[in-house]
N, C-alpha and C. Protein backbone atom coordinates (compact mmCIF):
# COMPACT_ATOMS: atom_id res chain seq x y z
N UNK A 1 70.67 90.53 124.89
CA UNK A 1 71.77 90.05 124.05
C UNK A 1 72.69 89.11 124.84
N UNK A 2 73.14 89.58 126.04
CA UNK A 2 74.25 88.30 127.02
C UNK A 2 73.10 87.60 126.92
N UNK A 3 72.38 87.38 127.53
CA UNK A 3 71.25 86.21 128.21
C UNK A 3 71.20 85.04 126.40
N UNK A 4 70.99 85.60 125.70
CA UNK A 4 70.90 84.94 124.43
C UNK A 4 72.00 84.37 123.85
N UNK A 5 73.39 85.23 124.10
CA UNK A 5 74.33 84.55 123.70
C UNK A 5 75.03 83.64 124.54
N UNK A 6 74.60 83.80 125.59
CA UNK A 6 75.06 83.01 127.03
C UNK A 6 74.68 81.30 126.75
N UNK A 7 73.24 81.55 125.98
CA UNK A 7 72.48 80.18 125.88
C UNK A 7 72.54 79.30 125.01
N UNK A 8 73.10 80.08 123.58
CA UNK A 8 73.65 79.61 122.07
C UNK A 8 74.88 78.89 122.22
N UNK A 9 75.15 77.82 121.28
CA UNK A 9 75.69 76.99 120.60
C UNK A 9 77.18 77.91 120.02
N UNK A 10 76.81 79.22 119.57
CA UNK A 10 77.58 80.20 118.96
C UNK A 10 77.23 81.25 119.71
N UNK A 11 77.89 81.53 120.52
CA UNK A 11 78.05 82.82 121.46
C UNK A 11 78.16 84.19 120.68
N UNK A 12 78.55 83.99 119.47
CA UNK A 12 79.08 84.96 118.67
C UNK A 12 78.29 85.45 117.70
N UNK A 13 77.33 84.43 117.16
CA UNK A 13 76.53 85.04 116.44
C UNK A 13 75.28 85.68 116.44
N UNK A 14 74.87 85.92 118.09
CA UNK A 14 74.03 86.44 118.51
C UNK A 14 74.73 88.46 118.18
N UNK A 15 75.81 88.85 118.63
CA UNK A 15 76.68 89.86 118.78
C UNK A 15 76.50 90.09 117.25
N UNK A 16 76.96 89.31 115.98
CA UNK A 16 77.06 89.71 114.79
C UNK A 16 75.57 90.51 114.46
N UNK A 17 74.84 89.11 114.63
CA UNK A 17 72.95 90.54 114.10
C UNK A 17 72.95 91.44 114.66
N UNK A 18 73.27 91.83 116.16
CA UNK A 18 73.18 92.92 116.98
C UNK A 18 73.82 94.03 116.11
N UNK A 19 75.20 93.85 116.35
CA UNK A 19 75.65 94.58 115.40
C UNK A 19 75.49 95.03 113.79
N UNK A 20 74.71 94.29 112.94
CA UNK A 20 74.31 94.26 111.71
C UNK A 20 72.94 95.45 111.96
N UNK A 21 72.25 94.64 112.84
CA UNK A 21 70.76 95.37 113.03
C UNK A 21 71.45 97.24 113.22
N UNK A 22 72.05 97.38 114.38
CA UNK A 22 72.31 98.68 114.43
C UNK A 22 72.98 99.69 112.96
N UNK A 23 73.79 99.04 112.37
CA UNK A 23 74.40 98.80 110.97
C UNK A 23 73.26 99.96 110.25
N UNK A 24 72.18 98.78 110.24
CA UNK A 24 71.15 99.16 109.00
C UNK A 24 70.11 99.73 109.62
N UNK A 25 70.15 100.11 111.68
CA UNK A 25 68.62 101.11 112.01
C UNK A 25 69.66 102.54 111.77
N UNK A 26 70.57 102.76 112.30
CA UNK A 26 70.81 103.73 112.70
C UNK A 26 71.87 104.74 111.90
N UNK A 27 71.57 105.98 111.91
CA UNK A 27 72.41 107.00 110.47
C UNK A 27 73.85 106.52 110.43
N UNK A 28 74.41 106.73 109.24
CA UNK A 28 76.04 106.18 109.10
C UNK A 28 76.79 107.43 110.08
N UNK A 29 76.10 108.60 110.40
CA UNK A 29 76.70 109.40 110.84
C UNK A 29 77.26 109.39 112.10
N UNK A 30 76.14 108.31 113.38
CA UNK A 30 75.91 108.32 114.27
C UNK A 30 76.51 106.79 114.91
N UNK A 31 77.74 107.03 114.91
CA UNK A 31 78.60 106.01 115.59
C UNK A 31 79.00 105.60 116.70
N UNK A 32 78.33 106.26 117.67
CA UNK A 32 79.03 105.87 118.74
C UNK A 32 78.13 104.45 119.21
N UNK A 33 76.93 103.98 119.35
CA UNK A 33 76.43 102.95 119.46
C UNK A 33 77.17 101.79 119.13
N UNK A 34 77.39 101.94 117.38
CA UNK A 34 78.24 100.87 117.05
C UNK A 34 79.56 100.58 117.65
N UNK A 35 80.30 101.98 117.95
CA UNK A 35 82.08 101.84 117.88
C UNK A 35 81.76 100.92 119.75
N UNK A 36 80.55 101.63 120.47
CA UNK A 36 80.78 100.83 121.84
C UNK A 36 80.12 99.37 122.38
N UNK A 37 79.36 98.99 120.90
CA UNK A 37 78.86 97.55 120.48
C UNK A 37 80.27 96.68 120.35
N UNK A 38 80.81 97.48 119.04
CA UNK A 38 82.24 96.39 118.58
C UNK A 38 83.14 96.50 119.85
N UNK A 39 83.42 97.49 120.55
CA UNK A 39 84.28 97.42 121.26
C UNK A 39 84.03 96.42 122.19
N UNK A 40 82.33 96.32 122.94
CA UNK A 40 81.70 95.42 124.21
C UNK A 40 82.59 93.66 123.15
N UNK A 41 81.93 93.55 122.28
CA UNK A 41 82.25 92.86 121.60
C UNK A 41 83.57 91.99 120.93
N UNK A 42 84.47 92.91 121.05
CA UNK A 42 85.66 92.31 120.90
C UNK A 42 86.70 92.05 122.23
N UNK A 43 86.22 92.71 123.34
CA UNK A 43 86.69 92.66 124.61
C UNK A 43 86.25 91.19 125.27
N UNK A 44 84.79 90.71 124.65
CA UNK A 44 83.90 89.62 125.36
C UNK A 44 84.89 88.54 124.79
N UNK A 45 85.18 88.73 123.26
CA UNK A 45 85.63 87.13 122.89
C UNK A 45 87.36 87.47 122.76
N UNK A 46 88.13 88.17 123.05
CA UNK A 46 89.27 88.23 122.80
C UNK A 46 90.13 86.91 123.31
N UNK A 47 89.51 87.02 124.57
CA UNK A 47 90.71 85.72 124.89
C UNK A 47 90.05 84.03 124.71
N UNK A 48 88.96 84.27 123.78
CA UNK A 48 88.55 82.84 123.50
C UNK A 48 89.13 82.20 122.64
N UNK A 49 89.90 81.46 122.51
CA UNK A 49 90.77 80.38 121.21
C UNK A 49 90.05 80.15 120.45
N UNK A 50 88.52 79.34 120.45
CA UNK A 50 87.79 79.46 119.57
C UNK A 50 87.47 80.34 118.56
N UNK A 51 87.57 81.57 118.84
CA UNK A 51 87.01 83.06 117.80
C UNK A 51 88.34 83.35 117.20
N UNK A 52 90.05 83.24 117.99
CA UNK A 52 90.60 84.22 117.38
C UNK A 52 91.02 84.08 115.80
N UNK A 53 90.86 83.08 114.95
CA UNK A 53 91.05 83.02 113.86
C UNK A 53 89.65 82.32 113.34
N UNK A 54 88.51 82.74 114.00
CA UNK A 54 87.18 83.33 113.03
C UNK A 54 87.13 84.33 112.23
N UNK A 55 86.94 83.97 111.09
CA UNK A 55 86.46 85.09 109.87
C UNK A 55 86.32 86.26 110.42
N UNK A 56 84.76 86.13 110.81
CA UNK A 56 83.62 86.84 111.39
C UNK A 56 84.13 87.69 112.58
N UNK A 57 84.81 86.78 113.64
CA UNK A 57 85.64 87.91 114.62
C UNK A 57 86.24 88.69 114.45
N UNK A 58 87.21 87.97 113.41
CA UNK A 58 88.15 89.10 112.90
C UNK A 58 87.45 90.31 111.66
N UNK A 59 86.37 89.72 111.48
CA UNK A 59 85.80 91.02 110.58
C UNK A 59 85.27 91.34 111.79
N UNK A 60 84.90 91.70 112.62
CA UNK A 60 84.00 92.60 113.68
C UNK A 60 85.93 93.33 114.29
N UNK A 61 86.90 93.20 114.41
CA UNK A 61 87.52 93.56 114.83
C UNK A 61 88.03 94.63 113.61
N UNK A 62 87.99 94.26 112.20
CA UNK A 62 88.52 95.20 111.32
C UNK A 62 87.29 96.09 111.44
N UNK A 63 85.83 96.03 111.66
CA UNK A 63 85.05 96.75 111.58
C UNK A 63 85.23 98.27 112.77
N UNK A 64 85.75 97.51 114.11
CA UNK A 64 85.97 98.30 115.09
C UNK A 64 87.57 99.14 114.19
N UNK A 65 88.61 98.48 113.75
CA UNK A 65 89.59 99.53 113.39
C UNK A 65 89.27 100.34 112.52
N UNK A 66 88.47 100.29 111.88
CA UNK A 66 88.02 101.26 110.89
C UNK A 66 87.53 102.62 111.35
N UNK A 67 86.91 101.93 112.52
CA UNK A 67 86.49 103.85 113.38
C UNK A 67 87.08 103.97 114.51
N UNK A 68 88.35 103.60 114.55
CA UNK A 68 89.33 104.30 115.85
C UNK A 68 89.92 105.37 114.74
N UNK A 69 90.77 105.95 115.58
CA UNK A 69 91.49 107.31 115.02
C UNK A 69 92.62 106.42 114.14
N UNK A 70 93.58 105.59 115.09
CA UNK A 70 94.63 104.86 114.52
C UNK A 70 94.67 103.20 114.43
N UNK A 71 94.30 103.09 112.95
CA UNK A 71 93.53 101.14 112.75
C UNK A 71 94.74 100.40 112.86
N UNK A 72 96.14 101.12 112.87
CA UNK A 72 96.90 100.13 112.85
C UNK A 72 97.13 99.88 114.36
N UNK A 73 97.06 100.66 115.26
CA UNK A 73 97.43 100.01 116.45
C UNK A 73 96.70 98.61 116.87
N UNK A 74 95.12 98.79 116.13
CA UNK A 74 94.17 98.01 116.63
C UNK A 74 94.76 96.66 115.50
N UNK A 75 95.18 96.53 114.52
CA UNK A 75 95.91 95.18 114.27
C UNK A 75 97.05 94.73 114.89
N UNK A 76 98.19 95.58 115.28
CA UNK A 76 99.26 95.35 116.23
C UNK A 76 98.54 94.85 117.52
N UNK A 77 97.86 95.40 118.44
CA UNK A 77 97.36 94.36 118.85
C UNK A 77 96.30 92.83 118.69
N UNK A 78 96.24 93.37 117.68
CA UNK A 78 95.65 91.82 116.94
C UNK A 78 96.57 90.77 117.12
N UNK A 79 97.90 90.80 116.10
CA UNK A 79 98.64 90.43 115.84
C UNK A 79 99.15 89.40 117.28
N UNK A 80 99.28 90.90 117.82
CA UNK A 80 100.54 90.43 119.65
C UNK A 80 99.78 89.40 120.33
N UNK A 81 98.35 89.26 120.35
CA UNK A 81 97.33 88.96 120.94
C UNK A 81 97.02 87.64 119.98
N UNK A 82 97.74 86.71 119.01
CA UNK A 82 97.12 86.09 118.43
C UNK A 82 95.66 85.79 117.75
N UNK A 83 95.20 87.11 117.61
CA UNK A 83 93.58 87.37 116.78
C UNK A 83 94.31 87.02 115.37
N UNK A 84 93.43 86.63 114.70
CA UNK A 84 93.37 86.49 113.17
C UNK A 84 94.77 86.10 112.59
N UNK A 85 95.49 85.77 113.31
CA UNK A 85 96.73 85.23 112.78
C UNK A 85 97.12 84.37 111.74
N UNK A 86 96.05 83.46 110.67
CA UNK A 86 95.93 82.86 110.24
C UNK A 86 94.52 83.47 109.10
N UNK A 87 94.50 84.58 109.12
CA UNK A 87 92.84 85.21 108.63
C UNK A 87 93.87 86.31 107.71
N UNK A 88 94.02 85.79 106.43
CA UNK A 88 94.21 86.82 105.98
C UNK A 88 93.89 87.83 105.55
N UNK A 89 92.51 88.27 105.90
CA UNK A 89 91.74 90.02 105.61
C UNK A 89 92.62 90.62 106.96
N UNK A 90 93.01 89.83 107.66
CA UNK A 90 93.95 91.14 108.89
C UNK A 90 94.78 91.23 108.31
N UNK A 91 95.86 90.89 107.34
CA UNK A 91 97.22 91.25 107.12
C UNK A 91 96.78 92.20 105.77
N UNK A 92 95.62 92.01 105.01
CA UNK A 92 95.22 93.23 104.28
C UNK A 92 94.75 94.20 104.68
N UNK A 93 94.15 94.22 105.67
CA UNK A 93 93.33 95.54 106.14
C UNK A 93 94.77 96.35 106.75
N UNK A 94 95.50 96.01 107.72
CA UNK A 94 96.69 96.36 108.25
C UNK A 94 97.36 96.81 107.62
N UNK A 95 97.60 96.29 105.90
CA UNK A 95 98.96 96.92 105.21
C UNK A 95 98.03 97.90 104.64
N UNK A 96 96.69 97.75 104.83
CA UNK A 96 96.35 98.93 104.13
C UNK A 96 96.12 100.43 104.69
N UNK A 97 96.03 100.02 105.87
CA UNK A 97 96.07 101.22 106.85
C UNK A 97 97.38 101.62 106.87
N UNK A 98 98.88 100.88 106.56
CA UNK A 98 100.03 101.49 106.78
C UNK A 98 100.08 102.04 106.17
N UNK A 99 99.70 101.58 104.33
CA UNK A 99 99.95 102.40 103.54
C UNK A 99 99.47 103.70 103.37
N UNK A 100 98.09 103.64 104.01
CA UNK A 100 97.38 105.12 104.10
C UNK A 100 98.26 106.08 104.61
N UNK A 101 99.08 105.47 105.46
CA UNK A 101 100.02 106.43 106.54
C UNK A 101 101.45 106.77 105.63
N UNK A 102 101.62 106.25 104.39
CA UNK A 102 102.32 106.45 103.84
C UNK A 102 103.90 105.71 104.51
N UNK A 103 103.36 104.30 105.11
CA UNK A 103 104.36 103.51 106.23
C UNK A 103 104.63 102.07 105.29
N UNK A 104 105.58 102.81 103.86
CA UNK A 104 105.54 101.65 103.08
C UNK A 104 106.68 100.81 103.33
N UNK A 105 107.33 100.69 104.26
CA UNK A 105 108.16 99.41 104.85
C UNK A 105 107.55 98.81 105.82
N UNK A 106 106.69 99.05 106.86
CA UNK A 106 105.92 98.10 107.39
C UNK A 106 104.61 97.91 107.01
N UNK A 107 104.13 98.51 105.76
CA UNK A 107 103.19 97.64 105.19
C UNK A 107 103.57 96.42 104.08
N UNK A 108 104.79 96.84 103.31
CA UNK A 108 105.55 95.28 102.73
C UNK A 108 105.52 94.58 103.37
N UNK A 109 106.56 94.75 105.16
CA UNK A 109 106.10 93.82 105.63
C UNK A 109 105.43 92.92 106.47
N UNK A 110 103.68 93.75 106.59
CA UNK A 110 102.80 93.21 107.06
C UNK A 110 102.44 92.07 105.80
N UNK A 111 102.71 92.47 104.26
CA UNK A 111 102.51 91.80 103.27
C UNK A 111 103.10 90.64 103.33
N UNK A 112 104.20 90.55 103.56
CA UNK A 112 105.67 89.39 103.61
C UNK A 112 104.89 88.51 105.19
N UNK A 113 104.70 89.01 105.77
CA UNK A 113 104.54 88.25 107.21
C UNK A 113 103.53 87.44 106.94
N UNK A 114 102.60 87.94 106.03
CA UNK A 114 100.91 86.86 105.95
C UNK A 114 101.52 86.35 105.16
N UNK A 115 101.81 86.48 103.85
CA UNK A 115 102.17 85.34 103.14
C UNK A 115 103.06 83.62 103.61
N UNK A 116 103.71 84.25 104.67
CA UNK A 116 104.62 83.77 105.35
C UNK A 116 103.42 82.41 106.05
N UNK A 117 102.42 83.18 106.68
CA UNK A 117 101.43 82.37 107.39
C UNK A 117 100.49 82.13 107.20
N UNK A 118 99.50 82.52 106.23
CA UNK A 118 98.44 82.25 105.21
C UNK A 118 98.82 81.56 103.80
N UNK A 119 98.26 80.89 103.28
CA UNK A 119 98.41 80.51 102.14
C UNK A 119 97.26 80.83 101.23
N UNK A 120 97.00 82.45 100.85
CA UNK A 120 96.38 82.88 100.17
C UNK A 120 96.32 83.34 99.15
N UNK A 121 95.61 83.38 98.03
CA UNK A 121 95.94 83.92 96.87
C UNK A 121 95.71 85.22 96.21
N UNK A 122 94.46 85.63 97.48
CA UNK A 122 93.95 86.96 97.69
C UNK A 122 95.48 87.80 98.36
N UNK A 123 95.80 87.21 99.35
CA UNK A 123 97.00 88.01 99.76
C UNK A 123 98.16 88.63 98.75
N UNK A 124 98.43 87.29 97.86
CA UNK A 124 99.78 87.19 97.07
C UNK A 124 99.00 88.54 95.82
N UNK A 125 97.71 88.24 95.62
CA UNK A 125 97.62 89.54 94.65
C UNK A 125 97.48 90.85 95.05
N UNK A 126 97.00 90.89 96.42
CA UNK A 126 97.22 92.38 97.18
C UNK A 126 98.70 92.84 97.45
N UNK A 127 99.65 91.95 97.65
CA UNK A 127 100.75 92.55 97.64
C UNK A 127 101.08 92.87 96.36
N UNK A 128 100.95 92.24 95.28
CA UNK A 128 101.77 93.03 93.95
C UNK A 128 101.05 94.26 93.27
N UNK A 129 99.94 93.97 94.28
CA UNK A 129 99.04 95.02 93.49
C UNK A 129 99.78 96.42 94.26
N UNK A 130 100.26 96.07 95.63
CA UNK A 130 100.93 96.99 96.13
C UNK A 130 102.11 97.22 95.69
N UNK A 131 103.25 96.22 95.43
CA UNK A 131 104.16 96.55 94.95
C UNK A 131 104.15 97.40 93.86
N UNK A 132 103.64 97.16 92.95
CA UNK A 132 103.30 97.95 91.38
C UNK A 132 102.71 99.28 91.85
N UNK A 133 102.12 99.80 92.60
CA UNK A 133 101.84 101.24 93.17
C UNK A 133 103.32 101.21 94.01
N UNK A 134 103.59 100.99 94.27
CA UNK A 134 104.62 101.61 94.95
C UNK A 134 105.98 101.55 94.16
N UNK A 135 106.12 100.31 93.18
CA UNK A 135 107.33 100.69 92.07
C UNK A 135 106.99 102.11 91.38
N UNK A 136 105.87 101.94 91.07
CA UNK A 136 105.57 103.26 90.02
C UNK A 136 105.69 104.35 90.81
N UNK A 137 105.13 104.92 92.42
CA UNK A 137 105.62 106.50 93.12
C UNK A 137 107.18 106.06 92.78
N UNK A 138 108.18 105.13 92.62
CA UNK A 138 109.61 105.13 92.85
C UNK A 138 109.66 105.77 91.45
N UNK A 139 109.41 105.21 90.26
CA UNK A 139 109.74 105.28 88.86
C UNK A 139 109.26 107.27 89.14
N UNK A 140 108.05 107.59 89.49
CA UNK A 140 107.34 108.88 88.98
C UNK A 140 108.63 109.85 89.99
N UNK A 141 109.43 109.42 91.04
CA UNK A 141 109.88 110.15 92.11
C UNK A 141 109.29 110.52 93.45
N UNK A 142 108.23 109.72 93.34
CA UNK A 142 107.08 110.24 94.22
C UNK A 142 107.87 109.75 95.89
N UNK A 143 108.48 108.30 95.55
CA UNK A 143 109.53 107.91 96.76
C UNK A 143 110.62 107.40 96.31
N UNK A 144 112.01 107.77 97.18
CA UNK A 144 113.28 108.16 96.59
C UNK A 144 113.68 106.83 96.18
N UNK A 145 113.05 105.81 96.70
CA UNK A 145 113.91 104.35 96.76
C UNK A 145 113.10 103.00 97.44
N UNK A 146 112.81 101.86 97.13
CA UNK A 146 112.41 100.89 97.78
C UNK A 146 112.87 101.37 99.09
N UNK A 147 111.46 100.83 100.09
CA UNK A 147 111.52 101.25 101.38
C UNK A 147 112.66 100.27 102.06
N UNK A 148 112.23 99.11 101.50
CA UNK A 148 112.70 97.85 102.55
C UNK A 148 113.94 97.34 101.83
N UNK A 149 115.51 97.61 102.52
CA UNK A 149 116.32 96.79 101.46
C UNK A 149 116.51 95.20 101.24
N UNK A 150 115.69 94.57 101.71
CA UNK A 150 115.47 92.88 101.73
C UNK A 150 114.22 92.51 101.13
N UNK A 151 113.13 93.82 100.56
CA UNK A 151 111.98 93.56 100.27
C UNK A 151 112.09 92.98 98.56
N UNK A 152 110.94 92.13 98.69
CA UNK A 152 110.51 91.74 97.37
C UNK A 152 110.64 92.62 96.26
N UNK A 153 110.12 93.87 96.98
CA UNK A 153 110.10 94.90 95.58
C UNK A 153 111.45 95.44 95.14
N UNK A 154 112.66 95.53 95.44
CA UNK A 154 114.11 95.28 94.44
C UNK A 154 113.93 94.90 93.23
N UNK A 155 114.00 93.65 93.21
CA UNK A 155 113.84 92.61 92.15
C UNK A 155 112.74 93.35 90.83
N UNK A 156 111.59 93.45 91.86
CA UNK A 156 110.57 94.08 91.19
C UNK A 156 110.99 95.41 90.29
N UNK A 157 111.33 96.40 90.84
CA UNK A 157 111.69 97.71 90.25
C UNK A 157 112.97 97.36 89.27
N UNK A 158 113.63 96.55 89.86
CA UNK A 158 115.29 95.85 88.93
C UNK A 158 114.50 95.58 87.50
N UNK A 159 113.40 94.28 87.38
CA UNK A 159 112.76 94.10 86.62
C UNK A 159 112.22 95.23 85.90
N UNK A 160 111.45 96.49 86.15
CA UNK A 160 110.85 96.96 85.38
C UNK A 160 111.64 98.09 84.87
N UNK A 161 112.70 98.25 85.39
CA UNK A 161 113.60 99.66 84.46
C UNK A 161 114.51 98.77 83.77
N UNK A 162 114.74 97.59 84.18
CA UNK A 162 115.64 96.75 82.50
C UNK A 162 114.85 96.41 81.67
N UNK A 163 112.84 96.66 81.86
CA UNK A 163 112.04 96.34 80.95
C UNK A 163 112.45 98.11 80.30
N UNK A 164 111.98 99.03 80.56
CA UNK A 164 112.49 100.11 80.11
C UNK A 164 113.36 100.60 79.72
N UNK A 165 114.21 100.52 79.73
CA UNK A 165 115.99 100.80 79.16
C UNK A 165 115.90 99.71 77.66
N UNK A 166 115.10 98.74 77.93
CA UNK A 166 114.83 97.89 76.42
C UNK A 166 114.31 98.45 75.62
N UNK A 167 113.25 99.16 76.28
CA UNK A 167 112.44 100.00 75.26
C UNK A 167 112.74 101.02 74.73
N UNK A 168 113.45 101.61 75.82
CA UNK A 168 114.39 102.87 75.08
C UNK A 168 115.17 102.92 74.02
N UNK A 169 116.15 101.39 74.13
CA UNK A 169 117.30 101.11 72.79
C UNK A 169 116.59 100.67 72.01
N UNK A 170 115.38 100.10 71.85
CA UNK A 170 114.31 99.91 70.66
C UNK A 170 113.81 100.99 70.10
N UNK A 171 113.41 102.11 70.76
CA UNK A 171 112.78 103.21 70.32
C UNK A 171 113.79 104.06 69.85
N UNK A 172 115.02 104.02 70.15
CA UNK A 172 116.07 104.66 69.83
C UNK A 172 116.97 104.04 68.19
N UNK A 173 116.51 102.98 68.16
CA UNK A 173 117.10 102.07 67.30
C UNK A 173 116.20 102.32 66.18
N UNK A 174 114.62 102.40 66.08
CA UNK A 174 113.45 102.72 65.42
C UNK A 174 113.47 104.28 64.16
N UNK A 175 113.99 105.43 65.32
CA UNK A 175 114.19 106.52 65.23
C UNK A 175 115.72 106.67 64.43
N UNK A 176 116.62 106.14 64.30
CA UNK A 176 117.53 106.10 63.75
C UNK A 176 117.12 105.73 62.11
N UNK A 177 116.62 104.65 61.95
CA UNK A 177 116.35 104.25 60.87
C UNK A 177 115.36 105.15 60.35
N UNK A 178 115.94 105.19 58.32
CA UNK A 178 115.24 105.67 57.35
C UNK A 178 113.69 105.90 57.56
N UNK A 179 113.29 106.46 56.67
CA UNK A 179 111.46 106.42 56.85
C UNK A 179 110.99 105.03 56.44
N UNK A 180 111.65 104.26 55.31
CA UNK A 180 111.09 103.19 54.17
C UNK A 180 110.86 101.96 55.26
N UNK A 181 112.06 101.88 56.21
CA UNK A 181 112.25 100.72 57.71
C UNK A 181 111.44 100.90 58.22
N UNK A 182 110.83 102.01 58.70
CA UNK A 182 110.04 102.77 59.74
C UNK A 182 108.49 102.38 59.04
N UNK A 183 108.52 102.62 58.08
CA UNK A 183 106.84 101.91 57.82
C UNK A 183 106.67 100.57 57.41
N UNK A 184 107.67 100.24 57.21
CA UNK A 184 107.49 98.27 56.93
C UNK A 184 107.61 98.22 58.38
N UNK A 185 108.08 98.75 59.42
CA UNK A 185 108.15 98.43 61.12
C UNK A 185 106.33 98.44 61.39
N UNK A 186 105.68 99.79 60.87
CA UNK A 186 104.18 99.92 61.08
C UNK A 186 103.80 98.78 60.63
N UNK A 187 104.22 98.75 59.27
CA UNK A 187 103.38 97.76 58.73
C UNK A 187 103.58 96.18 59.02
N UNK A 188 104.30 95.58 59.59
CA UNK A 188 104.51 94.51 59.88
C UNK A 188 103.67 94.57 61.20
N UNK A 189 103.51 95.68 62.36
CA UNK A 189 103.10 95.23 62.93
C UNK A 189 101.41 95.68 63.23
N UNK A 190 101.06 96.17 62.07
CA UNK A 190 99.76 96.43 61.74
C UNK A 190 99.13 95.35 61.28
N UNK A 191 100.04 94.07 60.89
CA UNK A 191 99.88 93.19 59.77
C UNK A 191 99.33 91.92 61.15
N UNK A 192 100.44 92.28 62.14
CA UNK A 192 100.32 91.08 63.38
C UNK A 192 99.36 91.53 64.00
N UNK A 193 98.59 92.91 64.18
CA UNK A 193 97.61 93.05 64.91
C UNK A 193 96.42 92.64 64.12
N UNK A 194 96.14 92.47 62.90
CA UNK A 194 94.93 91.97 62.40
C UNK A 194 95.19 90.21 62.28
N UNK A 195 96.50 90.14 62.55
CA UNK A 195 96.27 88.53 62.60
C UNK A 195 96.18 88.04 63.97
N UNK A 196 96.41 88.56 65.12
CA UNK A 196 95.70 88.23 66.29
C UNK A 196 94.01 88.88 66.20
N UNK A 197 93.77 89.91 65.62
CA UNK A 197 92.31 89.86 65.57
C UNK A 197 91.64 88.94 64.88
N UNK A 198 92.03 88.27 63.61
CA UNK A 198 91.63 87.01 63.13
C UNK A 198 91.30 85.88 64.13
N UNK A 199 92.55 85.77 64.92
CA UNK A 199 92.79 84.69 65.60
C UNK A 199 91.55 84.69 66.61
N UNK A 200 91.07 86.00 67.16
CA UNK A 200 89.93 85.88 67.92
C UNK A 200 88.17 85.24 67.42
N UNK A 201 88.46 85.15 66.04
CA UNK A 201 87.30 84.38 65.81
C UNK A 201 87.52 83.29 65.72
């Protein structure tokens, strides 16, 4: 494997089959081959400028955080180390390991930081996809309060309980009124749901 990648054009993609091949000979159970492949592996190209905002490097490096004990240290040093700085599957894999840890202020803002330096669109929907799990543990009580008081998600949660408190004085306003209001209310809007089903042919 050195002797081959020593001689290539791409030093690196000799290491990727290596690693793939072991992938698909050897039981999912039986990791230590791999974890001391990725490790030989990410030690060889770390300080090459060329690799650190490769895809591919940086997926062999999320591959190695995935089977340490703690994946976020292994993006913190990503990060410090200028790896993938510009690769935004590191600022997802990272907030996703925070969040596992239930570390929802520095996974916002591992979210906030890529956006900051990627211009992705995969990113911008992983964060709201996060925000919206994490407004809703706030709404259920699950957490007492937005983690971050400068974070995006304020606004967000601001937004969705003045969407609710609307609904409430509507439903409250509904319930007040007679029965005769109350089914021209059905029926008007029984009337708009078959005219958007029209509309679909």
């Amino acid at each position: 494997l050195i002797q081959e990648a020593s001689t290539s054009t791409d030093p690196l993609g000799p290491w990727i089959g290596y690693i793939r091949w072991i992938e698909q000979t050897f039981p999912s159970g039986s990791n230590n081959k791999l974890v001391e492949t990725l490790e030989e592996c990410v030690r060889t190209f770390k300080d090459k400028e060329e690799y650190k905002n490769d895809r591919r490097f940086v997926g062999m490096w999320r591959r190695y955080a995935d089977l340490c004990q703690d994946p976020t240290e292994v993006f913190r040093y990503m990060s410090v180390n200028g790896i993938g700085q510009d690769v935004d599957a590191l600022y997802i894999s990272w907030a996703d390991a925070l969040e596992q840890k239930n570390l929802f202020r520095e996974a916002d803002n591992v979210y906030i930081m890529g956006k900051n330096r990627v211009p992705s669109d995969d990113l911008k929907a992983r964060h709201r996809e996060f925000q919206i799990r994490l407004v809703t543990n706030v709404q259920n009580g699950a957490i007492p309060q937005p983690p971050n008081p400068d974070s995006e998600l304020r606004p967000a949660l601001g937004g969705l309980r003045a969407e609710e408190a609307a609904l409430n004085t509507r439903t409250s306003r509904l319930e007040r009124r007679s029965a005769i209001p109350s089914q021209r209310v059905a029926s008007a809007s029984t009337a708009a749901a078959a005219g958007r089903s029209n509309d679909n042919f």
